[in-house]
N, C-alpha and C. Protein backbone atom coordinates (compact mmCIF):
# COMPACT_ATOMS: atom_id res chain seq x y z
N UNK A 1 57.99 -1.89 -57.17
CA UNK A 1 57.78 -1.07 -55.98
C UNK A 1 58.11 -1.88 -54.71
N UNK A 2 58.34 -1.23 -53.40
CA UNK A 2 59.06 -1.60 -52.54
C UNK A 2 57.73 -2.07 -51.70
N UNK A 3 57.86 -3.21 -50.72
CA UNK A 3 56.86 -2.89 -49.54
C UNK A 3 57.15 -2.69 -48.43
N UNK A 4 56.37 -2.26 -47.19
CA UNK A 4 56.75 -1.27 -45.91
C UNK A 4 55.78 -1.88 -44.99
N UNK A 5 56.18 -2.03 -43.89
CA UNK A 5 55.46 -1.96 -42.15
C UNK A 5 55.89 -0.84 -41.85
N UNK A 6 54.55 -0.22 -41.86
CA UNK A 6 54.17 1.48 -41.00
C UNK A 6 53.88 0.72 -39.50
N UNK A 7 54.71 1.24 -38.90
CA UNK A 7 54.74 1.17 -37.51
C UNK A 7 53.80 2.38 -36.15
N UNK A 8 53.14 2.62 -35.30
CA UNK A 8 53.48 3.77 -34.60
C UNK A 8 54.63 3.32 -33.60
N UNK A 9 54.65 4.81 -33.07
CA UNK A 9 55.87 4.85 -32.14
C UNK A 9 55.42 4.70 -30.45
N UNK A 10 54.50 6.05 -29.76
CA UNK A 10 54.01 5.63 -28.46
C UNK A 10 53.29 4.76 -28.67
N UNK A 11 53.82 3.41 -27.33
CA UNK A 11 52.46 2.60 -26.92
C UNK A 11 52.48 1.35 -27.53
N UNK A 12 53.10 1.34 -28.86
CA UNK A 12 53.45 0.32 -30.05
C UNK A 12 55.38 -0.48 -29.67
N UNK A 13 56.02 0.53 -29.89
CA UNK A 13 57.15 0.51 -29.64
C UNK A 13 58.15 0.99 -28.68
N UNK A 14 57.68 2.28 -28.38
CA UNK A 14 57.97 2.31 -26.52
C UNK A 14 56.55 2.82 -25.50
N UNK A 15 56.91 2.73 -24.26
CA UNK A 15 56.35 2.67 -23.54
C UNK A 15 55.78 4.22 -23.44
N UNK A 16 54.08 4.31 -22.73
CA UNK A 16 53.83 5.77 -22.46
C UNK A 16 53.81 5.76 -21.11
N UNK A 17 53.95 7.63 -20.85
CA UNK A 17 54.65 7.18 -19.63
C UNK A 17 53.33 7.98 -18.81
N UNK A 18 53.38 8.41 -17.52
CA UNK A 18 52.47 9.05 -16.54
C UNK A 18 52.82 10.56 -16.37
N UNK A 19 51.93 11.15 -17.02
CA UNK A 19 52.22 12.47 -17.19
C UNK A 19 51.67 13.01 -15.43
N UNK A 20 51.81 13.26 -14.26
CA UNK A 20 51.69 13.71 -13.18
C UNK A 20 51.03 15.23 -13.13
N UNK A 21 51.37 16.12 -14.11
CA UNK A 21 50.83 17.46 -14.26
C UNK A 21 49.50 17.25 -15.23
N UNK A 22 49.47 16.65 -15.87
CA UNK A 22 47.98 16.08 -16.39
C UNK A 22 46.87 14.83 -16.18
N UNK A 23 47.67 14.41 -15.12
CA UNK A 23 46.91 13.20 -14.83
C UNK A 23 46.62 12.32 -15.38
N UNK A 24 47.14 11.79 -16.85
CA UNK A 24 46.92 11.27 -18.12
C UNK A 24 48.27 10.03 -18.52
N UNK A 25 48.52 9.53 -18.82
CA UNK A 25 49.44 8.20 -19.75
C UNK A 25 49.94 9.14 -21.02
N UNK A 26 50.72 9.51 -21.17
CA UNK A 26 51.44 10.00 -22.25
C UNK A 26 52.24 9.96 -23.36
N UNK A 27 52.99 10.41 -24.27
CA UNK A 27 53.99 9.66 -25.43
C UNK A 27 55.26 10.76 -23.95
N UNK A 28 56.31 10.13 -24.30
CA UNK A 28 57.43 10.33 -23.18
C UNK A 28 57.72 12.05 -23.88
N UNK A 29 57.85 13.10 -22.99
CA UNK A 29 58.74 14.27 -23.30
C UNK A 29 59.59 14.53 -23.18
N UNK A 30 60.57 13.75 -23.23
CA UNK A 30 61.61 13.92 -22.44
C UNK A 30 62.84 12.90 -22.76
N UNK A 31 64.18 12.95 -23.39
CA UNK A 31 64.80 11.90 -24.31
C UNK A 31 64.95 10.49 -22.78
N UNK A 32 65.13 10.98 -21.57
CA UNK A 32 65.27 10.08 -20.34
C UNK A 32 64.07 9.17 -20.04
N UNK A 33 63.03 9.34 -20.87
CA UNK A 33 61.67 9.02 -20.52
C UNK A 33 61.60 7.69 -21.38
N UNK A 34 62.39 7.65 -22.28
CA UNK A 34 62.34 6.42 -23.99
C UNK A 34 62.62 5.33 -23.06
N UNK A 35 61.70 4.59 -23.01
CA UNK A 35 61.59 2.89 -22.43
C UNK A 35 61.00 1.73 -23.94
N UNK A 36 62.00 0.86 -24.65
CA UNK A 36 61.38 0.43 -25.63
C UNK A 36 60.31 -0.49 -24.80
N UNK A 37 59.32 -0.75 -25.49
CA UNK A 37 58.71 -2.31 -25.32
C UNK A 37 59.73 -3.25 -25.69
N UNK A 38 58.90 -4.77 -25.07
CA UNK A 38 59.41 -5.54 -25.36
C UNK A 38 59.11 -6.33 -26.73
N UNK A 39 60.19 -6.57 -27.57
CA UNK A 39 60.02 -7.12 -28.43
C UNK A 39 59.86 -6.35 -29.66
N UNK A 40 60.22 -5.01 -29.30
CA UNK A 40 59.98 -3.82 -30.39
C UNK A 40 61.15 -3.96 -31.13
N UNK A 41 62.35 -4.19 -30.75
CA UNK A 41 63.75 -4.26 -31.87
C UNK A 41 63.08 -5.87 -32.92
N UNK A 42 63.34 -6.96 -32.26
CA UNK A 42 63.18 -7.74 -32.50
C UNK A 42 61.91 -8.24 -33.43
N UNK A 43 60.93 -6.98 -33.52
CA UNK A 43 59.86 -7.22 -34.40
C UNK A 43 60.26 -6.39 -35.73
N UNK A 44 61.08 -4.80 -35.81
CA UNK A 44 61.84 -4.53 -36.76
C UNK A 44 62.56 -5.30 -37.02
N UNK A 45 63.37 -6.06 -36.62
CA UNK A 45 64.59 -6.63 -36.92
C UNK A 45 63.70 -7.62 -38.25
N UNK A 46 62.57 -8.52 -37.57
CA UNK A 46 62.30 -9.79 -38.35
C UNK A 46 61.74 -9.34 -39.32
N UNK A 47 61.00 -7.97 -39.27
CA UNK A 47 59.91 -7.54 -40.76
C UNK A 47 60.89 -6.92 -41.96
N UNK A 48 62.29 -6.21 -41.21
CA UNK A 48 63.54 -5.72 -42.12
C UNK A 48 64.01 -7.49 -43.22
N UNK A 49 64.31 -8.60 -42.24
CA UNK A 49 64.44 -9.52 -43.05
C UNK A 49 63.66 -10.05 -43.86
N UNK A 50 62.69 -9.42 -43.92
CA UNK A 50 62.00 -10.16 -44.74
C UNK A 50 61.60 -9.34 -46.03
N UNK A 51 62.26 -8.68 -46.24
CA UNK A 51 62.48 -7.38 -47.10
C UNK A 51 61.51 -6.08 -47.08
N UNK A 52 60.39 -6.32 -45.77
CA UNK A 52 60.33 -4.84 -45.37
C UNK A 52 60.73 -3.46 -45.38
N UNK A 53 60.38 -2.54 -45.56
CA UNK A 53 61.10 -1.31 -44.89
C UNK A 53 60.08 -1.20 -43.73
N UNK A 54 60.89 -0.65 -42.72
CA UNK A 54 60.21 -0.55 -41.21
C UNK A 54 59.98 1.47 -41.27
N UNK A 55 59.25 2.03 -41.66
CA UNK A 55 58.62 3.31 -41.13
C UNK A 55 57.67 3.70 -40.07
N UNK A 56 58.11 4.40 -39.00
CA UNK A 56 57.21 4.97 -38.17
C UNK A 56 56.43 6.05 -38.59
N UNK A 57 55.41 6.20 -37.96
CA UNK A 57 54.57 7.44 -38.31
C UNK A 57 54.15 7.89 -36.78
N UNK A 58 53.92 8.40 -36.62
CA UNK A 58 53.49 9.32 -35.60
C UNK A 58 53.15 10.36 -35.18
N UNK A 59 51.91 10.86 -34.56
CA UNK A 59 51.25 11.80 -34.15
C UNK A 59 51.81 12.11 -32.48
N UNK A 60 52.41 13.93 -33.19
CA UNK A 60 53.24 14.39 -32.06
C UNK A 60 52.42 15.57 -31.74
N UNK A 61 51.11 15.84 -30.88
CA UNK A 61 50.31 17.05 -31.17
C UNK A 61 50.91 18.03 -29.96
N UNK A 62 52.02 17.57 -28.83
CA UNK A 62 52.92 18.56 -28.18
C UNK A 62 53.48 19.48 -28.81
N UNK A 63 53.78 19.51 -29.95
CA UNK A 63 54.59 20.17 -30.79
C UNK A 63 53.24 21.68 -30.59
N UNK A 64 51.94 21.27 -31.09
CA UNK A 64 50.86 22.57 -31.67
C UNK A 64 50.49 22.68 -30.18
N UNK A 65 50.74 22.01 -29.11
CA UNK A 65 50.41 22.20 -27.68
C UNK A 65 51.46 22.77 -26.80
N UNK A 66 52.74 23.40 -27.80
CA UNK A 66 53.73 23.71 -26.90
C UNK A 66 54.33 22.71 -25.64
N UNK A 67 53.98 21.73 -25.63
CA UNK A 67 54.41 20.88 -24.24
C UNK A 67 56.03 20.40 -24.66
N UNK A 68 56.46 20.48 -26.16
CA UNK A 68 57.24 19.94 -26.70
C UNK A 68 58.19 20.45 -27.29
N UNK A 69 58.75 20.75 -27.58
CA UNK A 69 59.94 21.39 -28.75
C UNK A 69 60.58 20.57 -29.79
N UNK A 70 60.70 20.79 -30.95
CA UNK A 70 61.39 20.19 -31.87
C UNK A 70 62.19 19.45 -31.86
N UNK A 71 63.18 20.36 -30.67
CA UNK A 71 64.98 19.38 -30.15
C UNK A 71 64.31 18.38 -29.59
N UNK A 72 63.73 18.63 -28.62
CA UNK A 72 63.11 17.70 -27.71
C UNK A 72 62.36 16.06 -28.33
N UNK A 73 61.99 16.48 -29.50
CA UNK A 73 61.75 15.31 -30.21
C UNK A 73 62.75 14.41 -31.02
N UNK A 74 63.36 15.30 -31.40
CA UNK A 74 64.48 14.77 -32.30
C UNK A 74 65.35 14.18 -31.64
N UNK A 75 65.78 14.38 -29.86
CA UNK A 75 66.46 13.90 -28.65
C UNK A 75 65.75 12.54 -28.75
N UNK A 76 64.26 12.64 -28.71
CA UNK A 76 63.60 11.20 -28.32
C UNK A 76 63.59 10.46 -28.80
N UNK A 77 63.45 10.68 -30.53
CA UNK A 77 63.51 9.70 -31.30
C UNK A 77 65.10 9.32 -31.16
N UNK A 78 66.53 9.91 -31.80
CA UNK A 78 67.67 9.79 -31.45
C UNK A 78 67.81 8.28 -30.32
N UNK A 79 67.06 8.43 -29.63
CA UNK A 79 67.65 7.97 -28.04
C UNK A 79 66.49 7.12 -28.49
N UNK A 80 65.55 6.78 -29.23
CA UNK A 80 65.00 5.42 -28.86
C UNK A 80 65.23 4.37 -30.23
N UNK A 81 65.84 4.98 -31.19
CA UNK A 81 66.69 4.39 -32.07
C UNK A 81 67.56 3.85 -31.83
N UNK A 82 68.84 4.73 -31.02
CA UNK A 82 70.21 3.86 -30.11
C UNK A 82 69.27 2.56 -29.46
N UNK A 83 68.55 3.04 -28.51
CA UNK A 83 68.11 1.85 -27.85
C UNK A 83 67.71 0.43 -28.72
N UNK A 84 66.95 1.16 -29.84
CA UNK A 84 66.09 -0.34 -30.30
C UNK A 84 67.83 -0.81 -31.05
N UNK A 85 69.03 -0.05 -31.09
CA UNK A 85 69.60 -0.76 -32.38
C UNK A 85 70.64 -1.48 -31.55
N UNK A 86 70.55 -1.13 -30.39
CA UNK A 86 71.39 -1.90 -29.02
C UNK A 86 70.85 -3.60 -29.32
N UNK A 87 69.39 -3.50 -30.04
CA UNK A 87 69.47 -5.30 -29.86
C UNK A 87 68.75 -5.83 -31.45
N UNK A 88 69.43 -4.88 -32.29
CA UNK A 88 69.12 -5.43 -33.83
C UNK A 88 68.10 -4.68 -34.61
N UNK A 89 67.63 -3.94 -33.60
CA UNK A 89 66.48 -3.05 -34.84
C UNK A 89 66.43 -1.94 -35.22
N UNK A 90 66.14 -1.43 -36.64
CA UNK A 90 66.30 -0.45 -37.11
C UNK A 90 65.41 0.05 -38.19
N UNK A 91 64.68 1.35 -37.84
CA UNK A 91 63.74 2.10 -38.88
C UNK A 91 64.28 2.42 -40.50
N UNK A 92 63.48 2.47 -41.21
CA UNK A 92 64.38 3.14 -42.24
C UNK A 92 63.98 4.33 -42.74
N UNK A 93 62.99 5.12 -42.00
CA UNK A 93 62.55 6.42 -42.09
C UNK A 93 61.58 6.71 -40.70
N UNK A 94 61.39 7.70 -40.21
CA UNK A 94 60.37 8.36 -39.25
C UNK A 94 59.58 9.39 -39.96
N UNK A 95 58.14 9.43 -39.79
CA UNK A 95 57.63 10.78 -40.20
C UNK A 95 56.62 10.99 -38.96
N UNK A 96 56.27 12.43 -38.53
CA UNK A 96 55.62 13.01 -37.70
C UNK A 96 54.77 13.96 -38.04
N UNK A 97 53.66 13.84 -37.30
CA UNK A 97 52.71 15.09 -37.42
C UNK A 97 52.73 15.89 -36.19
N UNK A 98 53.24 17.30 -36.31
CA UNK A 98 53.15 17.77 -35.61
C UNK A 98 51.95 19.01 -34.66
N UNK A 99 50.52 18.66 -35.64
CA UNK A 99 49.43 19.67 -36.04
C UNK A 99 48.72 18.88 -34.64
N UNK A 100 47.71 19.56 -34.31
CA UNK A 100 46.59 19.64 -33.80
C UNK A 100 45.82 20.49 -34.25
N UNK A 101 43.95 20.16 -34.19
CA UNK A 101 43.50 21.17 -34.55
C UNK A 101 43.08 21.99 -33.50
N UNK A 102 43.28 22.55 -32.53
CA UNK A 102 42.74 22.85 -31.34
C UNK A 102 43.91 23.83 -30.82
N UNK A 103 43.35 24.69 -30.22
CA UNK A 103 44.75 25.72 -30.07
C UNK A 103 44.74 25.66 -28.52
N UNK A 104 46.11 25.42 -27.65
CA UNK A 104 45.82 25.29 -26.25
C UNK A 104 46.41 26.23 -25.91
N UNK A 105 46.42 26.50 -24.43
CA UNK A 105 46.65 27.65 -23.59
C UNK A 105 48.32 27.41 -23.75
N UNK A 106 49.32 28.64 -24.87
CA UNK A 106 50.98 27.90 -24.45
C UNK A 106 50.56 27.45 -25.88
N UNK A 107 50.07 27.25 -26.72
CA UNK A 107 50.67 26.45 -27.95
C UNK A 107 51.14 27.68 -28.75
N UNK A 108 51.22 26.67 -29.82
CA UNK A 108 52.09 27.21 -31.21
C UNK A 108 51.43 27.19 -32.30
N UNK A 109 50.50 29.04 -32.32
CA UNK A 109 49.37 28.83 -33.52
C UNK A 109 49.92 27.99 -35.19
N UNK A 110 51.29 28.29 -35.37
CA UNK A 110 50.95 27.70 -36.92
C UNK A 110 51.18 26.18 -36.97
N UNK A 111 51.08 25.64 -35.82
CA UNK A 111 50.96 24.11 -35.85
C UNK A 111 49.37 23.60 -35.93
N UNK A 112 49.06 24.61 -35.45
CA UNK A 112 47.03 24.66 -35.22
C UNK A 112 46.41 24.54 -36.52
N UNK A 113 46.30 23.02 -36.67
CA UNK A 113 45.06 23.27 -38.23
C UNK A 113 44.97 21.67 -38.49
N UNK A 114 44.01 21.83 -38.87
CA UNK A 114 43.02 20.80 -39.14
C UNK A 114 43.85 19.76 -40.72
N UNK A 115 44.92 18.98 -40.53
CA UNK A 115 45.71 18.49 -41.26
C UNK A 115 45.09 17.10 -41.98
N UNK A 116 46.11 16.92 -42.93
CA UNK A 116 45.52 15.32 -44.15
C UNK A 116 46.54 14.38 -43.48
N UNK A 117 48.07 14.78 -42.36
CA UNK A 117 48.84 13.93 -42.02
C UNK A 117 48.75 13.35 -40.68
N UNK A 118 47.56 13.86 -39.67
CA UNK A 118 47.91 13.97 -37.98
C UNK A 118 46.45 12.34 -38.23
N UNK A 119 47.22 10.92 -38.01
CA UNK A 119 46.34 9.85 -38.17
C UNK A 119 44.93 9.86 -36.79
N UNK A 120 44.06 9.56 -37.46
CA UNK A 120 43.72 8.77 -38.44
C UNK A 120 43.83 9.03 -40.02
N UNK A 121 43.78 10.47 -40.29
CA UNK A 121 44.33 10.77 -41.61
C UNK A 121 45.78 10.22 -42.17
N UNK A 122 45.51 9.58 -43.89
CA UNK A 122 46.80 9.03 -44.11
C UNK A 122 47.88 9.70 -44.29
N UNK A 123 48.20 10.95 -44.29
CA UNK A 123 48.80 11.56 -44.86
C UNK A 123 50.14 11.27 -44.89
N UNK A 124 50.60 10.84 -43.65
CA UNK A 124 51.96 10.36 -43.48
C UNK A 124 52.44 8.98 -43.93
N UNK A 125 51.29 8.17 -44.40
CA UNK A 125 51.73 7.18 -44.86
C UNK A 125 51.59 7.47 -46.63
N UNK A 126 50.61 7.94 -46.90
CA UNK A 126 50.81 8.51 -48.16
C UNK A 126 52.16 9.04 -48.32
N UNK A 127 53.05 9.88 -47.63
CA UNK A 127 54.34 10.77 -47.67
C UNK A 127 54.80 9.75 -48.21
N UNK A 128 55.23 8.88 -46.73
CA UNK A 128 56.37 7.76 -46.81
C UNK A 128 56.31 6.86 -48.08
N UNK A 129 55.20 6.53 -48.96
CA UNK A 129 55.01 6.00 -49.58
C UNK A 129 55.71 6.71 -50.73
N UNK A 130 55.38 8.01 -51.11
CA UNK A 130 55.89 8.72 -52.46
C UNK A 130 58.07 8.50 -51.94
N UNK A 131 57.83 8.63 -50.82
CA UNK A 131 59.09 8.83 -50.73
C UNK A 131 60.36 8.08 -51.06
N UNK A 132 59.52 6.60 -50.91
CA UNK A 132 60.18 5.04 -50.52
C UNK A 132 59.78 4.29 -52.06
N UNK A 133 58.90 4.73 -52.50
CA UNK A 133 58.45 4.25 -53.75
C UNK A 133 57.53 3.04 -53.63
N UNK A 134 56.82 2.94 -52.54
CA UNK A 134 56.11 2.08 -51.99
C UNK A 134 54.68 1.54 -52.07
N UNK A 135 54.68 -0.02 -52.78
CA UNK A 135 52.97 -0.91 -52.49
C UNK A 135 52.29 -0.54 -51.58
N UNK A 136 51.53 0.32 -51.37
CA UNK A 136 50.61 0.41 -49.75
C UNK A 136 49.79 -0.85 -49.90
N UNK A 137 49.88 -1.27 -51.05
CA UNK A 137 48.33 -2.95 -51.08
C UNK A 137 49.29 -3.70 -50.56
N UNK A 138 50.41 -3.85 -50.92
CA UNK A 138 51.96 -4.53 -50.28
C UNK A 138 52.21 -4.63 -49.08
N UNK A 139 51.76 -3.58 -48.23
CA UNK A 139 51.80 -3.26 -47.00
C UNK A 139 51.46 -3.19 -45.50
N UNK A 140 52.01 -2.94 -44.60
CA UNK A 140 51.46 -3.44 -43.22
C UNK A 140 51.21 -2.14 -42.78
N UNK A 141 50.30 -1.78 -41.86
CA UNK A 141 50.09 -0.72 -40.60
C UNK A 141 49.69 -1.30 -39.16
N UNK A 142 50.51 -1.08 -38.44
CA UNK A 142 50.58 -1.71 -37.09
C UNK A 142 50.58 -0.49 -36.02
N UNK A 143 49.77 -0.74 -35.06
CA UNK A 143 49.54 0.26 -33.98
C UNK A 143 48.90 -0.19 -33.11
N UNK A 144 49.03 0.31 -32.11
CA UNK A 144 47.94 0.12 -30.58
C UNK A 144 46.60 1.25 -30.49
N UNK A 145 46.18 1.80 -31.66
CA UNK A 145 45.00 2.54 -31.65
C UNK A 145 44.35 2.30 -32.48
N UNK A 146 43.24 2.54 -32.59
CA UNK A 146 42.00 2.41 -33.80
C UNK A 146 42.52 3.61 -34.83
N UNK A 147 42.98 4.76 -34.38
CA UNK A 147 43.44 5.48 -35.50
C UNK A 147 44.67 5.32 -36.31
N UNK A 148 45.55 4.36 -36.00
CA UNK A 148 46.33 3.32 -36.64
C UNK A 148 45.55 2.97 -37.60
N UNK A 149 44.76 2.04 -37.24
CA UNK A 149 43.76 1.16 -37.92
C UNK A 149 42.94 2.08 -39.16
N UNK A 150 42.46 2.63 -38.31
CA UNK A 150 42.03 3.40 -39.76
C UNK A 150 42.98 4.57 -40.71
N UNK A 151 44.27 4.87 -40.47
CA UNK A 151 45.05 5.99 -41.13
C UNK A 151 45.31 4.61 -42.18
N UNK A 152 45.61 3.41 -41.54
CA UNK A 152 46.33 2.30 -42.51
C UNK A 152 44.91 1.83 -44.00
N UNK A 153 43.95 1.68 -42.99
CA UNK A 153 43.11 1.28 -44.35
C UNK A 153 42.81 2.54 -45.17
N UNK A 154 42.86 3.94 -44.88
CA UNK A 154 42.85 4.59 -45.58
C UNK A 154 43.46 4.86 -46.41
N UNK A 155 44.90 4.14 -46.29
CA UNK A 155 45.98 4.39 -47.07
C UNK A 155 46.33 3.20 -48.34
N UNK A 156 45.11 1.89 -47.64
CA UNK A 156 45.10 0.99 -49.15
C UNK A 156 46.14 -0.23 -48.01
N UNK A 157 46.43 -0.06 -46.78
CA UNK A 157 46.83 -0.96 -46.46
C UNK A 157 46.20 -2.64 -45.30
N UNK A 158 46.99 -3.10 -45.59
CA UNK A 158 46.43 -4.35 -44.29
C UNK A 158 47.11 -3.81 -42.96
N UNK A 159 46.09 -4.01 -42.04
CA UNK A 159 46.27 -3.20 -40.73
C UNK A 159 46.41 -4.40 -39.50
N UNK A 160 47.09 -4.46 -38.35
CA UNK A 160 47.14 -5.10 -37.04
C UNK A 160 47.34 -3.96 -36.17
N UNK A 161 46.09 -4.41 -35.10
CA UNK A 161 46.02 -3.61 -33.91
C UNK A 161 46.97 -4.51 -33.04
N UNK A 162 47.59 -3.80 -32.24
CA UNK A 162 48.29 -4.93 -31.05
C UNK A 162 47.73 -4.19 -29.70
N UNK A 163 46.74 -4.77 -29.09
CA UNK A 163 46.27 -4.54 -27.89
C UNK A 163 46.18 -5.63 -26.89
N UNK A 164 45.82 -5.80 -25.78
CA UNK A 164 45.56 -6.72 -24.81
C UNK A 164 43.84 -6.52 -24.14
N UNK A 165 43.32 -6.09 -24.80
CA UNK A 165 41.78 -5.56 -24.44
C UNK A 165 41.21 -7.27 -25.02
N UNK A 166 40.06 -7.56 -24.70
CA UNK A 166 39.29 -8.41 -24.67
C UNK A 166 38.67 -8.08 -26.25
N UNK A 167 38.52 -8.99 -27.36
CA UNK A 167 37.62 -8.91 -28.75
C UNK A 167 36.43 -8.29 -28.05
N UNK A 168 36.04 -8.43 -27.20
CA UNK A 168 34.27 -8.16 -26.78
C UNK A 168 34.18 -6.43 -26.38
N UNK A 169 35.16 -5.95 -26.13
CA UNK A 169 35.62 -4.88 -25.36
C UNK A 169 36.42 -4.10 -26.81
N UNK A 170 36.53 -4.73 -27.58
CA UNK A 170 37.41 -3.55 -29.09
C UNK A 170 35.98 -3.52 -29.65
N UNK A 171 35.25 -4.54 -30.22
CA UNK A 171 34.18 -4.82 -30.45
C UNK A 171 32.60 -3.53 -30.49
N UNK A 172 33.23 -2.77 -29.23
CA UNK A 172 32.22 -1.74 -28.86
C UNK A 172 32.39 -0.17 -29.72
N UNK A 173 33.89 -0.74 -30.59
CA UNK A 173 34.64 0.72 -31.44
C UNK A 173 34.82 0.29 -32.25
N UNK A 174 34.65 -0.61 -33.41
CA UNK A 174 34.57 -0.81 -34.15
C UNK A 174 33.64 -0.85 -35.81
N UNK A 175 32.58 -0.19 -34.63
CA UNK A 175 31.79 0.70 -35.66
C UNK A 175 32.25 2.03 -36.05
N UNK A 176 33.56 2.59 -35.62
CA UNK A 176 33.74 3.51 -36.33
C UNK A 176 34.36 3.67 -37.90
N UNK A 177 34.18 4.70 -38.26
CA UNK A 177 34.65 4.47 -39.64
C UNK A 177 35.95 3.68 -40.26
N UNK A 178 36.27 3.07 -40.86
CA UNK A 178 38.02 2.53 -41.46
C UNK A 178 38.42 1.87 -40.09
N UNK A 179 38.06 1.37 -39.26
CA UNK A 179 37.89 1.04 -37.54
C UNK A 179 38.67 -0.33 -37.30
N UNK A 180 37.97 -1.40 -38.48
CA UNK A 180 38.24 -2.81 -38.04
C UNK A 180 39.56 -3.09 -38.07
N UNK A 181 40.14 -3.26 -37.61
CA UNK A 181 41.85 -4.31 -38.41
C UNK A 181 41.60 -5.82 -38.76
N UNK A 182 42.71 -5.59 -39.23
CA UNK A 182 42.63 -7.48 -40.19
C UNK A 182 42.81 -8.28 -39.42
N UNK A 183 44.27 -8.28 -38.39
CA UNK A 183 44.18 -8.83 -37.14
C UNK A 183 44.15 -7.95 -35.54
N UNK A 184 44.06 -8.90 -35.01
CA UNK A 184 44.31 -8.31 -33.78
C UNK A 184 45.37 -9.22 -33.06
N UNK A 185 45.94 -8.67 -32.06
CA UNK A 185 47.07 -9.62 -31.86
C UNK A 185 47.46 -8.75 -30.17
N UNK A 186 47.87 -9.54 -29.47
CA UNK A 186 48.11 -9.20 -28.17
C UNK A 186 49.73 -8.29 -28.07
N UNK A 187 51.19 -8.31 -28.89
CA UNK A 187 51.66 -8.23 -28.40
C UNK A 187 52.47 -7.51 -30.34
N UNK A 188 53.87 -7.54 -30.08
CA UNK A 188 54.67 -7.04 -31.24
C UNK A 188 55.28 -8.84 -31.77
N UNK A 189 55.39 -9.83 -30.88
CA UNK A 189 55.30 -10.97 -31.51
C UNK A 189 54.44 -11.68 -31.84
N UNK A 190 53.38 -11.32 -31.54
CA UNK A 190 52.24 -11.78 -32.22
C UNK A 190 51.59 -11.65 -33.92
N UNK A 191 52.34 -10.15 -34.11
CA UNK A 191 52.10 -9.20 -35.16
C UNK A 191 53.15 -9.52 -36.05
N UNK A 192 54.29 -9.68 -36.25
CA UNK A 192 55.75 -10.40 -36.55
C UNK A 192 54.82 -11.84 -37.03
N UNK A 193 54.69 -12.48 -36.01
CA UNK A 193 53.91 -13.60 -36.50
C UNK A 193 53.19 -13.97 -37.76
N UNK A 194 52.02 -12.88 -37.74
CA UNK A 194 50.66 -12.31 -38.71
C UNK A 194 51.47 -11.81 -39.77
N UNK A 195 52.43 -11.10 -39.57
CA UNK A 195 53.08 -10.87 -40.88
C UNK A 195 54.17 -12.05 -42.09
N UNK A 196 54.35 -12.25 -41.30
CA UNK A 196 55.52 -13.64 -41.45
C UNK A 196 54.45 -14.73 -42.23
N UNK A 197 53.25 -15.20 -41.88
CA UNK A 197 52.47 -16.30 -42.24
C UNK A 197 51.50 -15.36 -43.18
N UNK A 198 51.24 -13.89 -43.48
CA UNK A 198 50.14 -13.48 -44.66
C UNK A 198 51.05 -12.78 -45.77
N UNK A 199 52.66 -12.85 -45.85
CA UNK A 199 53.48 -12.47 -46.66
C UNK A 199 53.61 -13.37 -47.92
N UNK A 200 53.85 -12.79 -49.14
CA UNK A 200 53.99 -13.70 -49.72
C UNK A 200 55.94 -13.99 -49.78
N UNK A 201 56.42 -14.86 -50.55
CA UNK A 201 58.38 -14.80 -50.18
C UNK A 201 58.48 -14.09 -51.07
């Protein structure tokens, strides 16, 4: 069986942006909006050499909120793929949840439901896994949220949060369920790092 770094996409690998009509930090709507982070090609690039597969997962709940459209996603991802492969990096699958359970003013009832794939639920890493033929004990889950953290241990995997928050300050959420990660790490080279030194060759 193969092994995989489950990646997310906002926040992890590109930038979120300032939604102005909601007052809120957002995943980008818009294919002009895709700003990678830094160090996001270059952290696919090093986990691909090392015989990784690099999969994103991601929770897209615009889709059941109407804020989004299908094209509109498929534009974003498109356009932040070119970007990351402009300097060596490359996914070898994407999967998305497009559900919310909550129906908003403008959404799209049959996206509305209470799903096993929209993380912290594994569902999407479970997918990718049947799909790829994939070790989840083999495996990495990397994200900038606690529901990273916990979709990954739910799924049987070793998890890194990459945040810049203070241990004393994650510390206060970490009583939630499947919550802890294995590491924590400030940045996408930090995590590259953690992977590189708990791999076996």
């Amino acid at each position: 069986m193969r092994r995989a770094v489950f990646i997310d996409r906002d926040g992890t690998l590109n930038e979120l942006i300032y939604n102005p009509d909601h007052g809120i930090v957002d995943s980008p709507h818009r294919a002009e909006d895709v700003h990678p982070l830094p160090g996001a090609a270059e952290f696919m690039r090093g986990v691909r050499e090392m015989g990784y597969l690099v999969i994103v997962v991601t929770n897209q709940p615009g889709i059941a909120k109407g804020s989004l459209s299908l094209e509109e996603l498929d534009r974003i991802n498109r356009r932040l793929a070119d970007l990351l492969a402009e300097r060596g990096g490359q996914w070898d699958d994407l999967l998305y949840c497009p559900h919310h359970p909550r129906l908003y003013k403008g959404g799209v009832p049959e996206y509305v439901t209470d799903c096993g794939c929209r993380k912290p639920e594994p569902g999407l890493l479970l997918e990718a896994a049947r799909r790829h033929d994939v070790d989840l004990t083999r495996s990495w889950m990397v994200g900038d949220g606690l529901n990273d953290v916990q979709a990954g241990r739910r799924a049987g995997c070793r998890t890194i949060l990459v945040t810049r928050l203070k241990i004393e300050t994650i510390e206060r959420f970490l009583s939630l369920e499947d919550a802890e990660p294995d590491f924590i790490v400030p940045d996408l080279a930090g995590a590259l790092a953690v992977i590189r030194n708990n791999s076996p060759d």
